[in-house]
PDB file of N, CA and C in Angstrom:
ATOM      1  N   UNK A   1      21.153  -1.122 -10.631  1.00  0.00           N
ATOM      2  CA  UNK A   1      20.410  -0.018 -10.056  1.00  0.00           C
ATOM      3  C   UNK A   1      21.392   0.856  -9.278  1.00  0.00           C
ATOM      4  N   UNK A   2      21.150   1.827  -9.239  1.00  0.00           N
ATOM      5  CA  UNK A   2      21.995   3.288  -8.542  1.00  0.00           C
ATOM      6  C   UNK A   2      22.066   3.172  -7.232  1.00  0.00           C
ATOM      7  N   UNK A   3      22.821   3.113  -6.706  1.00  0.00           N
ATOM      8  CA  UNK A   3      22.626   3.255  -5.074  1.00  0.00           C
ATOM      9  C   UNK A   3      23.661   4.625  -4.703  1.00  0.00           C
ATOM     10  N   UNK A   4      22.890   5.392  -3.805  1.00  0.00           N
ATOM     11  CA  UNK A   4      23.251   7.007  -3.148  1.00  0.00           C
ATOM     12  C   UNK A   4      24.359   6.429  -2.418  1.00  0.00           C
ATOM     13  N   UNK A   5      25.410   7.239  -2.193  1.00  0.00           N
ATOM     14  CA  UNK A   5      26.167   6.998  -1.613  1.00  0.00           C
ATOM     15  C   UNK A   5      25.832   7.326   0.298  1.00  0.00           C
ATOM     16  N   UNK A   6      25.118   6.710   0.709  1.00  0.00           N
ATOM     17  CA  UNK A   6      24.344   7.450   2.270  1.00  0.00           C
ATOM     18  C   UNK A   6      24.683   6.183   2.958  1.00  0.00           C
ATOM     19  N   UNK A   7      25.055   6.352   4.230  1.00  0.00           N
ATOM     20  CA  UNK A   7      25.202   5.416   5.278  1.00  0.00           C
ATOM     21  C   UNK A   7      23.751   4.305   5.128  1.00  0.00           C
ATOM     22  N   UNK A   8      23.620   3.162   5.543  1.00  0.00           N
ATOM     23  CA  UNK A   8      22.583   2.152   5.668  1.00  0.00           C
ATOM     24  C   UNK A   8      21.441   2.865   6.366  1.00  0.00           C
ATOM     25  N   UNK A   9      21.905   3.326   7.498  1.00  0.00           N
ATOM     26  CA  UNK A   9      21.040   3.917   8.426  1.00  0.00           C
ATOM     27  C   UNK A   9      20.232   5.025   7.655  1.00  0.00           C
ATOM     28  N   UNK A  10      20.895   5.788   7.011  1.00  0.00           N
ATOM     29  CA  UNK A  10      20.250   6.922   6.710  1.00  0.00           C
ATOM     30  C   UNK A  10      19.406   6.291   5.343  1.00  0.00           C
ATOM     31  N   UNK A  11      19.289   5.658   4.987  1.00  0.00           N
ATOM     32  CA  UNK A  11      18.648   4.984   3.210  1.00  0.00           C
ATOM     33  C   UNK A  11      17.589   4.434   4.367  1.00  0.00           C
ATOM     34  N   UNK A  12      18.009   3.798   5.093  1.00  0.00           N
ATOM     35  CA  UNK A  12      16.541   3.249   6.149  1.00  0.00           C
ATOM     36  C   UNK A  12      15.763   4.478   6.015  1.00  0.00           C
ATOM     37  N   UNK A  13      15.914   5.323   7.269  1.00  0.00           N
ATOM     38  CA  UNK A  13      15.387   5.884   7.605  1.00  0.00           C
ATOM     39  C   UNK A  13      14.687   7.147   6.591  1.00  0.00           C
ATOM     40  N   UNK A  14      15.349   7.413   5.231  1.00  0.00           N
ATOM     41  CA  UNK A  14      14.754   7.741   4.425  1.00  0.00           C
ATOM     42  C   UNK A  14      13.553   6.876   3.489  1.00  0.00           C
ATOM     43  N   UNK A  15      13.901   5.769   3.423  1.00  0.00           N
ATOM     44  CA  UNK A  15      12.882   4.868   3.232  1.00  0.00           C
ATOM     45  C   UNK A  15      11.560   4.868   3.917  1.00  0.00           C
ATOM     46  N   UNK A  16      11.771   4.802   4.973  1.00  0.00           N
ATOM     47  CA  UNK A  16      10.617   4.679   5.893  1.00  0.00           C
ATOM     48  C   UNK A  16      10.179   6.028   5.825  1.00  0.00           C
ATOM     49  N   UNK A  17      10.491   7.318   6.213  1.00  0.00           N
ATOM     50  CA  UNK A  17       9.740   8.494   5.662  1.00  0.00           C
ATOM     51  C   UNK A  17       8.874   8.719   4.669  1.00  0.00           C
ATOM     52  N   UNK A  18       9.879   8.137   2.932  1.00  0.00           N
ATOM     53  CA  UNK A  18       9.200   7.927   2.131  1.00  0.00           C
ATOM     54  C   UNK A  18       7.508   7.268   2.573  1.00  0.00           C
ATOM     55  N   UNK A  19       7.853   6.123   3.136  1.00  0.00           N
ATOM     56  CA  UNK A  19       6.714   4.920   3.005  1.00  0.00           C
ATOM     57  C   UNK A  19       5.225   5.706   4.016  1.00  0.00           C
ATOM     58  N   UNK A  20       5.471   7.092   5.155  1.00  0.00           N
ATOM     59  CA  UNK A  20       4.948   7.368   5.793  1.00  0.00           C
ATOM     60  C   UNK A  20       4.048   8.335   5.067  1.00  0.00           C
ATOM     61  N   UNK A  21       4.712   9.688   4.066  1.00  0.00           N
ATOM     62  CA  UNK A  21       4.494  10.330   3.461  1.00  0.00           C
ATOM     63  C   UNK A  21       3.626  10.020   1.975  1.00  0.00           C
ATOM     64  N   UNK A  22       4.280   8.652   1.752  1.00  0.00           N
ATOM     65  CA  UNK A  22       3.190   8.160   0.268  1.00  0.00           C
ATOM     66  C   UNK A  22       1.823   7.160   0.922  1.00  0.00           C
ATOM     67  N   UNK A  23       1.797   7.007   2.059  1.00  0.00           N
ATOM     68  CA  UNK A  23       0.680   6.315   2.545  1.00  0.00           C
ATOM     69  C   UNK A  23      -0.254   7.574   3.020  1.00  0.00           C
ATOM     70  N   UNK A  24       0.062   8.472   3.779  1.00  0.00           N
ATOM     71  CA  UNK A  24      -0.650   9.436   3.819  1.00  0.00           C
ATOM     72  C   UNK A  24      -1.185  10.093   2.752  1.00  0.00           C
ATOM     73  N   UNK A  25      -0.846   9.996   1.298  1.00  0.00           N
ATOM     74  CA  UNK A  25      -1.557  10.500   0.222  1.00  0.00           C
ATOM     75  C   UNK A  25      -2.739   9.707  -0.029  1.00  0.00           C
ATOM     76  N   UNK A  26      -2.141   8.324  -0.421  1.00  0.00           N
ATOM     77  CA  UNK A  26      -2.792   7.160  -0.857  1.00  0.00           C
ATOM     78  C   UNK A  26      -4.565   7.839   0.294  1.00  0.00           C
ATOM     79  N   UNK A  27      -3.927   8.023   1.843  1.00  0.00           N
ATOM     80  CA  UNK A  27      -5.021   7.654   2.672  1.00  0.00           C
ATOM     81  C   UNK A  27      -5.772   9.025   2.600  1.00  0.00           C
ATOM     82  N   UNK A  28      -5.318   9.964   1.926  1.00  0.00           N
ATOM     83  CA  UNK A  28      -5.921  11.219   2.250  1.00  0.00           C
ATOM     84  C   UNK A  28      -7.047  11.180   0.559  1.00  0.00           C
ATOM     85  N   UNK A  29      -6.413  10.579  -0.167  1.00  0.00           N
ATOM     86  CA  UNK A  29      -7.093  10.386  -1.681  1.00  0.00           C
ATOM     87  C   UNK A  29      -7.887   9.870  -1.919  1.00  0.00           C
ATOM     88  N   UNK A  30      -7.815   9.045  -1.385  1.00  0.00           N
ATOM     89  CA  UNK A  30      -9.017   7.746  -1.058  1.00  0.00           C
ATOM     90  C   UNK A  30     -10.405   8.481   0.075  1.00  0.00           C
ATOM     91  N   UNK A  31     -10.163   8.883   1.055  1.00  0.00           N
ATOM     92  CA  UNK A  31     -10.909   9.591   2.174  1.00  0.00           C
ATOM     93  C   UNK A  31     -11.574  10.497   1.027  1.00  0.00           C
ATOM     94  N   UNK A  32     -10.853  11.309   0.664  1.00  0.00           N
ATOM     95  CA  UNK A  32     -11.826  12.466  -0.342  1.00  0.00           C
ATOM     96  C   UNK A  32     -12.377  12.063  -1.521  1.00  0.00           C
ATOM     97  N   UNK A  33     -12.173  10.617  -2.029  1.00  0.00           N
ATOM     98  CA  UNK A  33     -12.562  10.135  -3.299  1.00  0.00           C
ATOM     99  C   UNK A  33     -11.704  10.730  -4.622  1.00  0.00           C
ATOM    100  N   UNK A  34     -10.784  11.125  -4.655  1.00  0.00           N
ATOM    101  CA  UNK A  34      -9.996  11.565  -5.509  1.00  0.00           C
ATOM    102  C   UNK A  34      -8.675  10.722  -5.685  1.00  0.00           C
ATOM    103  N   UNK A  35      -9.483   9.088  -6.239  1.00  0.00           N
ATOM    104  CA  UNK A  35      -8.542   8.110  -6.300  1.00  0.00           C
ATOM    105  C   UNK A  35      -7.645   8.313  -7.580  1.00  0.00           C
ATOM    106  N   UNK A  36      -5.934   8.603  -7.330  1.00  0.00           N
ATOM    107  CA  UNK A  36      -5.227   8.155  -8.420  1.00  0.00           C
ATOM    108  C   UNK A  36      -4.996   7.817  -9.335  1.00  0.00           C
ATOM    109  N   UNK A  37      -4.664   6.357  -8.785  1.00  0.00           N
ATOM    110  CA  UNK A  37      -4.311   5.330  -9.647  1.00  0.00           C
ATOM    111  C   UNK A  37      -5.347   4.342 -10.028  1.00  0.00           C
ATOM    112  N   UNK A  38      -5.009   3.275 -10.913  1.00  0.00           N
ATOM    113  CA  UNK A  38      -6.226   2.141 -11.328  1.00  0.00           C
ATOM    114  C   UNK A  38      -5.945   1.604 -10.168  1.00  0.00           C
ATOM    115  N   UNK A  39      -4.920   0.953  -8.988  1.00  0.00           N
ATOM    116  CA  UNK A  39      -4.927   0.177  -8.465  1.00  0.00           C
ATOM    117  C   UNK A  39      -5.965   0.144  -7.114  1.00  0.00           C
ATOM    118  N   UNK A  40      -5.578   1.690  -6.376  1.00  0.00           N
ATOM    119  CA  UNK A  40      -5.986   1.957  -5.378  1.00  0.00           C
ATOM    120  C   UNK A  40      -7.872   2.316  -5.815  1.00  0.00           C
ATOM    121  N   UNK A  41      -7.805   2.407  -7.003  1.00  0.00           N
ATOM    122  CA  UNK A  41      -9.698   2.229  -7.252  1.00  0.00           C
ATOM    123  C   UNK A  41     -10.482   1.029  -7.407  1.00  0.00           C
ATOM    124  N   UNK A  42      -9.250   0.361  -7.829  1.00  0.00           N
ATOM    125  CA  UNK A  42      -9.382  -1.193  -7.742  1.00  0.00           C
ATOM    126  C   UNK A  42      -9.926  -1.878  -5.774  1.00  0.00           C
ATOM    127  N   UNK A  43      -9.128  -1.112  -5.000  1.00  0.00           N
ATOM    128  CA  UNK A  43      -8.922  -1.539  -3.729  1.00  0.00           C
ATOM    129  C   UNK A  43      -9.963  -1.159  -3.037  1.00  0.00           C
ATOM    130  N   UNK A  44     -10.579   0.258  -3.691  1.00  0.00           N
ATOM    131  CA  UNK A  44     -11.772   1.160  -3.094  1.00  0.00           C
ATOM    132  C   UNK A  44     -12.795   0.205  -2.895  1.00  0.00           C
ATOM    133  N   UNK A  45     -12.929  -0.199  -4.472  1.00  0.00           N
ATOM    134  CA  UNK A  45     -14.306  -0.834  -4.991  1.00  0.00           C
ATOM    135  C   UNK A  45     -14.126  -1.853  -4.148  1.00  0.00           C
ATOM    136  N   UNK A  46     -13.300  -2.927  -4.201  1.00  0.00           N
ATOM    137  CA  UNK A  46     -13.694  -3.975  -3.723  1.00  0.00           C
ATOM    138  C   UNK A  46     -14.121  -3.681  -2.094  1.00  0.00           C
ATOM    139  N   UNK A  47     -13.374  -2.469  -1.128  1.00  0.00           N
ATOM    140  CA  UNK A  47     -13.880  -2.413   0.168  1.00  0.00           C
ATOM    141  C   UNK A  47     -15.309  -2.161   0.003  1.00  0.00           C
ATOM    142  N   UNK A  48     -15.523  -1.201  -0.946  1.00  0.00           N
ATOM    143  CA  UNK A  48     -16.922  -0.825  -0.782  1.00  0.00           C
ATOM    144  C   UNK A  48     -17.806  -1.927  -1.102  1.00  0.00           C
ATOM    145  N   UNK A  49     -17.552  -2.522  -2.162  1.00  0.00           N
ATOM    146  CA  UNK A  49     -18.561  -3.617  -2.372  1.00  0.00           C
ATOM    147  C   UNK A  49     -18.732  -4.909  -1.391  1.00  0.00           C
ATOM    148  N   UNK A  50     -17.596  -5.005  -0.787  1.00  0.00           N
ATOM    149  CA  UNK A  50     -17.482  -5.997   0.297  1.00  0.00           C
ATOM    150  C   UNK A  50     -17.576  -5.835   1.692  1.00  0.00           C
ATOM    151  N   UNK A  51     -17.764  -4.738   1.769  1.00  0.00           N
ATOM    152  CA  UNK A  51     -17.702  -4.247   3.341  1.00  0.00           C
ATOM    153  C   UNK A  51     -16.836  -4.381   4.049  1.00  0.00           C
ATOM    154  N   UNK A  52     -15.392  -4.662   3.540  1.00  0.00           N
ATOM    155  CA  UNK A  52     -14.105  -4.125   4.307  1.00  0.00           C
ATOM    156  C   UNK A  52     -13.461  -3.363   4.275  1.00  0.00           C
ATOM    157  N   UNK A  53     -12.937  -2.983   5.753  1.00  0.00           N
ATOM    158  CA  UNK A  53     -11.642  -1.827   5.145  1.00  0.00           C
ATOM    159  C   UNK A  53     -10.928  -1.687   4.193  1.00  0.00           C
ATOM    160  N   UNK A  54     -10.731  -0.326   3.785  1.00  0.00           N
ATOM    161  CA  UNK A  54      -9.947   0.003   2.947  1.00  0.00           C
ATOM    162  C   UNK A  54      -8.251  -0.878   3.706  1.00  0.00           C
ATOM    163  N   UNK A  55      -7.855  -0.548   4.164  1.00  0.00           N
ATOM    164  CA  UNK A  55      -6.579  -0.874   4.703  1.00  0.00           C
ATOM    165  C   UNK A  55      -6.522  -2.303   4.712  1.00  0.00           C
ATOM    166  N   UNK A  56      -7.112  -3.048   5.443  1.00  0.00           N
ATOM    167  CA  UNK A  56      -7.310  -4.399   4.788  1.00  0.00           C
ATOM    168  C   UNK A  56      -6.843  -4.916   3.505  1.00  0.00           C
ATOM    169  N   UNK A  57      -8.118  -4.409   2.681  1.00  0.00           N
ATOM    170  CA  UNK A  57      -7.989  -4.981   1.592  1.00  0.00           C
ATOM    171  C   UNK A  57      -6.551  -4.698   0.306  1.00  0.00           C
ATOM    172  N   UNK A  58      -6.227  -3.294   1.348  1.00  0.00           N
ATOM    173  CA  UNK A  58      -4.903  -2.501   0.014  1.00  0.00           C
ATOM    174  C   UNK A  58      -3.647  -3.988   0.645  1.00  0.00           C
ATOM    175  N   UNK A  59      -4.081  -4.101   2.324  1.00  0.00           N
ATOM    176  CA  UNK A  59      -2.536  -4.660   2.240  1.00  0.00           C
ATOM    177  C   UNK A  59      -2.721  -6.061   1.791  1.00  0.00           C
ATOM    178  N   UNK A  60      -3.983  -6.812   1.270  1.00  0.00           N
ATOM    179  CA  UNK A  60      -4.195  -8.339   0.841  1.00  0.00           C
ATOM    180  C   UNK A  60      -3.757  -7.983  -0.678  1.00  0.00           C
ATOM    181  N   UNK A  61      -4.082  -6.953  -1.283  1.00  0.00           N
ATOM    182  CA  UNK A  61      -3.964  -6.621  -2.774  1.00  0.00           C
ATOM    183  C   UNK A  61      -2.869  -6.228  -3.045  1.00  0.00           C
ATOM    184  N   UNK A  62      -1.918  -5.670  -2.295  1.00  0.00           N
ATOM    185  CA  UNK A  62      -0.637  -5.192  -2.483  1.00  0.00           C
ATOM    186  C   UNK A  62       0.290  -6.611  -2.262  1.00  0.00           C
ATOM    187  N   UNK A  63      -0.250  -7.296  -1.396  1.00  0.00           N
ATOM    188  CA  UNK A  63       0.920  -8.900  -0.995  1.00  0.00           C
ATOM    189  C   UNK A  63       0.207  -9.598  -2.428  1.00  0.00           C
ATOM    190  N   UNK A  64      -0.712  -9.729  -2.820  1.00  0.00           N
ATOM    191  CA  UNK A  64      -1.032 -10.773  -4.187  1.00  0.00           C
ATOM    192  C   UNK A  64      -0.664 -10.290  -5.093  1.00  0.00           C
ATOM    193  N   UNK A  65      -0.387  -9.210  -5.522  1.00  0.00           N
ATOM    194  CA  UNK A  65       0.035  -8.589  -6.716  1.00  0.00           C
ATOM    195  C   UNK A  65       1.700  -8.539  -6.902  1.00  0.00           C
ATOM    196  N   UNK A  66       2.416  -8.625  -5.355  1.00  0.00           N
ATOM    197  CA  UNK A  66       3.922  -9.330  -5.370  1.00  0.00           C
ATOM    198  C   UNK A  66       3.825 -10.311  -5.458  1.00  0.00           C
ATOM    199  N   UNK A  67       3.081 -11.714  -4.877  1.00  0.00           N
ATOM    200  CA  UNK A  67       3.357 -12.644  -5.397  1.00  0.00           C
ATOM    201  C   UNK A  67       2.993 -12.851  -6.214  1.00  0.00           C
ATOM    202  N   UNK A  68       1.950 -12.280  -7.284  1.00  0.00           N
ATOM    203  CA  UNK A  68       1.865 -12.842  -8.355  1.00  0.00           C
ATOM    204  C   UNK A  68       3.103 -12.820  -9.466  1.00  0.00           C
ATOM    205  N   UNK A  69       4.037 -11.579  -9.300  1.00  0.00           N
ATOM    206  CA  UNK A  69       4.616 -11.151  -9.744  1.00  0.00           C
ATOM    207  C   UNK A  69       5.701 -11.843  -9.945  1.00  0.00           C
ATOM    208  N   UNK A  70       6.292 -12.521  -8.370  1.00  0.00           N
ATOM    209  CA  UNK A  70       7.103 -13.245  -8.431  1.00  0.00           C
ATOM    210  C   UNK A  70       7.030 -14.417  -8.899  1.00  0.00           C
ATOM    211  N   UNK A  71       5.803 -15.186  -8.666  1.00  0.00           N
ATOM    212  CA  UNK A  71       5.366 -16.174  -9.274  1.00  0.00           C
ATOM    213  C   UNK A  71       5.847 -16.400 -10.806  1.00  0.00           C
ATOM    214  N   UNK A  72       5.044 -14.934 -11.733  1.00  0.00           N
ATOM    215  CA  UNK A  72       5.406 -15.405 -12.912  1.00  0.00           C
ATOM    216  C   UNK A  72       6.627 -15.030 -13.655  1.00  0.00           C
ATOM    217  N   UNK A  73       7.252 -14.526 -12.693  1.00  0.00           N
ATOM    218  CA  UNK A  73       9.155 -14.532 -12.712  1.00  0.00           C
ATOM    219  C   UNK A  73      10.002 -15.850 -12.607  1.00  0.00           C
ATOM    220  N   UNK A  74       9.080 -16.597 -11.837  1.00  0.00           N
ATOM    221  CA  UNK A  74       9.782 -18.096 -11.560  1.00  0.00           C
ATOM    222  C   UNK A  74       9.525 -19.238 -12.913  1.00  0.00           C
ATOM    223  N   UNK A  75       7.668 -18.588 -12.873  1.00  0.00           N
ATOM    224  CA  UNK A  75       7.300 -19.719 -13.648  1.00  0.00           C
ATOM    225  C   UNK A  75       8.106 -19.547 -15.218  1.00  0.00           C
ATOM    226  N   UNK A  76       8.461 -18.132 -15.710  1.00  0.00           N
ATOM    227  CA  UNK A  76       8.859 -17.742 -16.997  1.00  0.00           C
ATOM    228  C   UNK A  76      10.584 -18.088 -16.681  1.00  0.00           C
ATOM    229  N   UNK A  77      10.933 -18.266 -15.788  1.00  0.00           N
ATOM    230  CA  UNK A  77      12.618 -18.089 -15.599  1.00  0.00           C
ATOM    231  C   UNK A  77      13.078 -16.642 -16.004  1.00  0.00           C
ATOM    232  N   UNK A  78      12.317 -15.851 -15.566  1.00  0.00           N
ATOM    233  CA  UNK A  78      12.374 -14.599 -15.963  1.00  0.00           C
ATOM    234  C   UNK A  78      13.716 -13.882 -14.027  1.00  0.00           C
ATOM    235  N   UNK A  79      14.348 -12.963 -14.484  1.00  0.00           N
ATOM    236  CA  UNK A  79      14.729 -12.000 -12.859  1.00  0.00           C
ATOM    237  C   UNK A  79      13.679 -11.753 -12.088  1.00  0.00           C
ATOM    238  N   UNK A  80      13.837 -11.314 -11.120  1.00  0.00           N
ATOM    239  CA  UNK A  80      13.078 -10.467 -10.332  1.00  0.00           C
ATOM    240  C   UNK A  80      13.594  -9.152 -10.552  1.00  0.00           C
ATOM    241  N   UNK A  81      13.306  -8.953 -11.689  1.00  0.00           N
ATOM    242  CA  UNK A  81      12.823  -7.371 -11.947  1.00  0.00           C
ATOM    243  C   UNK A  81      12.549  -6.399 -11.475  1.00  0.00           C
ATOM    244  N   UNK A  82      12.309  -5.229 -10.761  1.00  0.00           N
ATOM    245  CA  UNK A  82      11.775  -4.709  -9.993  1.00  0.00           C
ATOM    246  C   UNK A  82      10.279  -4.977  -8.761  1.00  0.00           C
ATOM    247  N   UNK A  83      11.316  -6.613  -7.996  1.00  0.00           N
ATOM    248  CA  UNK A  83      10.983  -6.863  -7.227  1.00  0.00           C
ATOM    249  C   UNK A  83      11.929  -6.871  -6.160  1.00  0.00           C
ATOM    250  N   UNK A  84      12.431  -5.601  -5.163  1.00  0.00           N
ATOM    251  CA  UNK A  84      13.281  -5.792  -4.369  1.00  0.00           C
ATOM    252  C   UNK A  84      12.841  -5.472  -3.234  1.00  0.00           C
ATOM    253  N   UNK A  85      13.979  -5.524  -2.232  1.00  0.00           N
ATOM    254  CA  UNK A  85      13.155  -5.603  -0.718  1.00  0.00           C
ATOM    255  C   UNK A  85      12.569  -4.593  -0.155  1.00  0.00           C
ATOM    256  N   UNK A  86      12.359  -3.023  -1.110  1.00  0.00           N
ATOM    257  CA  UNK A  86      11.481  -1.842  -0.896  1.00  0.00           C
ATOM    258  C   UNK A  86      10.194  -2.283  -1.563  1.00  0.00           C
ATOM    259  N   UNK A  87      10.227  -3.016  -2.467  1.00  0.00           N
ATOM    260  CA  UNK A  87       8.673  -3.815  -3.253  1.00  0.00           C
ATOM    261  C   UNK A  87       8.262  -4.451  -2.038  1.00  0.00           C
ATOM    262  N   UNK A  88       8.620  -5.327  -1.728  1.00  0.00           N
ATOM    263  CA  UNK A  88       8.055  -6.275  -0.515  1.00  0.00           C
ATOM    264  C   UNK A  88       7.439  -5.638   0.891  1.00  0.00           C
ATOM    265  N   UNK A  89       8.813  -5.039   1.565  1.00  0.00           N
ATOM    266  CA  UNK A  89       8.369  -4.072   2.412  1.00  0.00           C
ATOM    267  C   UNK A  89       7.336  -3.052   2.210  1.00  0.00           C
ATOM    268  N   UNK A  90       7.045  -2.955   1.143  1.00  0.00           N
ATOM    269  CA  UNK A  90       5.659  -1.865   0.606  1.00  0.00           C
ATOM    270  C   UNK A  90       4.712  -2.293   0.616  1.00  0.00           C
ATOM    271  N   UNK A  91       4.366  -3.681   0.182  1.00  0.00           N
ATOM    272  CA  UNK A  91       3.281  -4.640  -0.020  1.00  0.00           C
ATOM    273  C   UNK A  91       2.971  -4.460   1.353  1.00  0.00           C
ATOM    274  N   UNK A  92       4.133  -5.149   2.165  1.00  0.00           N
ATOM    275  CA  UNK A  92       3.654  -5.908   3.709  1.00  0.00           C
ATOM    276  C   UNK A  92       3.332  -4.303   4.140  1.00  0.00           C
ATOM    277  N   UNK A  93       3.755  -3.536   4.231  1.00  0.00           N
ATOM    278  CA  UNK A  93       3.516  -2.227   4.956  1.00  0.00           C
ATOM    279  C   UNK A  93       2.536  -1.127   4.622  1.00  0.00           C
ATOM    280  N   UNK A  94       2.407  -0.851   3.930  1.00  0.00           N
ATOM    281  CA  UNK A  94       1.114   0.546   3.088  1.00  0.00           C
ATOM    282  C   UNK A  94      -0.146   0.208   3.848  1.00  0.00           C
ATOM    283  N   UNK A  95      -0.482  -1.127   3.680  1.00  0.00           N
ATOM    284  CA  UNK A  95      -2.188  -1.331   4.083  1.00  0.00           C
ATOM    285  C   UNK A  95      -2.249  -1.176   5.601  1.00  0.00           C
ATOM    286  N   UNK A  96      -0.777  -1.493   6.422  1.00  0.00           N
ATOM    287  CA  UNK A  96      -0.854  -1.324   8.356  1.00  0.00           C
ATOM    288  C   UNK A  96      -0.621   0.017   8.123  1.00  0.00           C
ATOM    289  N   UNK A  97       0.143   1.109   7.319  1.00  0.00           N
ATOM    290  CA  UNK A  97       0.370   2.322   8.049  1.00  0.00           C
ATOM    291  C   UNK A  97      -1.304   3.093   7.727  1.00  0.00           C
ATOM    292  N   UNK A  98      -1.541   2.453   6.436  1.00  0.00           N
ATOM    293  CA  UNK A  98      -3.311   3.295   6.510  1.00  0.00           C
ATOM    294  C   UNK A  98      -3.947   3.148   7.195  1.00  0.00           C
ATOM    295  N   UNK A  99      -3.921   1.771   7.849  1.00  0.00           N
ATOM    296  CA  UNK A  99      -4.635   1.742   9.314  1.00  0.00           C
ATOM    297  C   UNK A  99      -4.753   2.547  10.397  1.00  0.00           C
ATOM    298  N   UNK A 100      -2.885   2.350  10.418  1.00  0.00           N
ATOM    299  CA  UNK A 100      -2.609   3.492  11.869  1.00  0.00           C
ATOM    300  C   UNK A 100      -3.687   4.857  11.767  1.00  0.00           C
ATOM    301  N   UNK A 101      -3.213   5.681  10.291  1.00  0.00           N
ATOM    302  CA  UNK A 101      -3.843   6.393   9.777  1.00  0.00           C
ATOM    303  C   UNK A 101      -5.548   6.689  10.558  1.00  0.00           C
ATOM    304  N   UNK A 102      -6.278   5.918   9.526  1.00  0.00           N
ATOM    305  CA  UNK A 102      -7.936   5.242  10.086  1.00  0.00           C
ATOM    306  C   UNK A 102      -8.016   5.279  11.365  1.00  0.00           C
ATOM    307  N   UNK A 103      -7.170   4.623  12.169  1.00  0.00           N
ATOM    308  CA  UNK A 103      -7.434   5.003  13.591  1.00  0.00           C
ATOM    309  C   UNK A 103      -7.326   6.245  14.191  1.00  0.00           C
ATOM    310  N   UNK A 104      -6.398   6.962  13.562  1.00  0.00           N
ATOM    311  CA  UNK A 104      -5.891   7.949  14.412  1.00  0.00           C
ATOM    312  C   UNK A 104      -6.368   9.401  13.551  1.00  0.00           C
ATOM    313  N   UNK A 105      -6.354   9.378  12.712  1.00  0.00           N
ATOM    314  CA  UNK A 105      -7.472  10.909  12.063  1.00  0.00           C
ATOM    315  C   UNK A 105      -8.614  10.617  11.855  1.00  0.00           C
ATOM    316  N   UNK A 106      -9.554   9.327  11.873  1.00  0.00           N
ATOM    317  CA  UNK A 106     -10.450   9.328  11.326  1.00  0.00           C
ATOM    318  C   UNK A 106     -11.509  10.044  12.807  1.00  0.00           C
ATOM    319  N   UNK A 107     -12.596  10.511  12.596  1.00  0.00           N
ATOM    320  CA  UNK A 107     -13.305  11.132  13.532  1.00  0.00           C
ATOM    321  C   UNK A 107     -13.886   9.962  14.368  1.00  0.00           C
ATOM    322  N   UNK A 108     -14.708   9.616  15.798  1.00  0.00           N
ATOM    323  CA  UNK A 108     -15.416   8.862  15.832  1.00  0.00           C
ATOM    324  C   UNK A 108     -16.517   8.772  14.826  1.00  0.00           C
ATOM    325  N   UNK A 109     -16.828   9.335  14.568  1.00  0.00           N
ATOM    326  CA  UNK A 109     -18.102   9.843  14.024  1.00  0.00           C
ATOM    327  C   UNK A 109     -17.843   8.929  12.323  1.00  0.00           C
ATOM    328  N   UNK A 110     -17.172   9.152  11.680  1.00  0.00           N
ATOM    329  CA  UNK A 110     -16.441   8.795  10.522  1.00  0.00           C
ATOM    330  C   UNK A 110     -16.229   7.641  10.754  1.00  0.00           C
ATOM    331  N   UNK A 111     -16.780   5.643  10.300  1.00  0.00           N
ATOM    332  CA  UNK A 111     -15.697   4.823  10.788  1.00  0.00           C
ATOM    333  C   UNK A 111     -14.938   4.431   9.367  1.00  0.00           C
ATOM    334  N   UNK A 112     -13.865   4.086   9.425  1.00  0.00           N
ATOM    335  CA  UNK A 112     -13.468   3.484   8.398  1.00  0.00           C
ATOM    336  C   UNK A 112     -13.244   2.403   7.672  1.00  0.00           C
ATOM    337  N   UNK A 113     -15.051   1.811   7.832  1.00  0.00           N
ATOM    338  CA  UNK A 113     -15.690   0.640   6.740  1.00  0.00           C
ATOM    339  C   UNK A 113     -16.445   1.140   6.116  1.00  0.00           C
ATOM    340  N   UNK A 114     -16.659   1.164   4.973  1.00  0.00           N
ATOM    341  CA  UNK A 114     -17.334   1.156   4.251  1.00  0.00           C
ATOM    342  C   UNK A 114     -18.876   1.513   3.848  1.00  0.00           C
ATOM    343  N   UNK A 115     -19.739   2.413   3.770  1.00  0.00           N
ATOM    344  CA  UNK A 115     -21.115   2.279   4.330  1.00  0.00           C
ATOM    345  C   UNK A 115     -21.558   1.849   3.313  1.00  0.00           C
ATOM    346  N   UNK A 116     -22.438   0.977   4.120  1.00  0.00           N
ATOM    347  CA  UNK A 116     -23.485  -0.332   3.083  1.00  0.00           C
ATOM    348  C   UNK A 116     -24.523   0.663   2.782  1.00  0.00           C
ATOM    349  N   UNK A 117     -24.846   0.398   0.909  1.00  0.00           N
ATOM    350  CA  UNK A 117     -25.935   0.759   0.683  1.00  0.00           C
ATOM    351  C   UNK A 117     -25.603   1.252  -0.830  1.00  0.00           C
TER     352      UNK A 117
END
């Protein structure tokens, strides 16, 4: 894989921008119902049908879908493939920054579970 020639610091800190800027879509797409991808409709449904947060459930679905991944990398004796430590850090991270998100734009008025019915 390619690596930029940029100090550590600066690949961080572009990283993490990245991760701020693609969670804010994810959270703004989802809010308006103008879901993406299969995954994140995948994540919708199940909040809605279950009555949990969205954020919740993206960051339980985002960590099972790495380990599954890795799992059947081990079990096949297969690489870890495009499983590296921006995969991981994405899993563990997307579903807390939508949170932050939820807390902090959502209106009182607006909560961000799910309404039963």
């Amino acid at each position: 894989m390619p690596e930029l020639p940029f100090p550590a610091a600066v690949r961080v800190a572009l990283f993490l921008l990245t991760m701020f800027v693609t969670t804010m879509g994810v959270f703004l797409c989802v809010r308006t119902d103008l879901v993406l991808t299969p995954t994140d409709g995948t994540v919708k449904t199940i909040s809605e049908v279950f009555h949990v947060v969205f954020s919740r459930v993206k960051n339980g679905f985002d960590i099972t879908l790495v380990a599954v991944s890795a799992l059947l990398c081990l079990v096949n004796h297969a690489p870890f493939y495009g499983i590296g430590v921006g995969t991981v850090l994405s899993a563990l991270l997307l579903g807390r920054i939508i949170r932050l998100y939820e807390g902090r734009l959502l209106p009182p008025s607006a909560p961000a579970e799910p309404e039963a019915g």
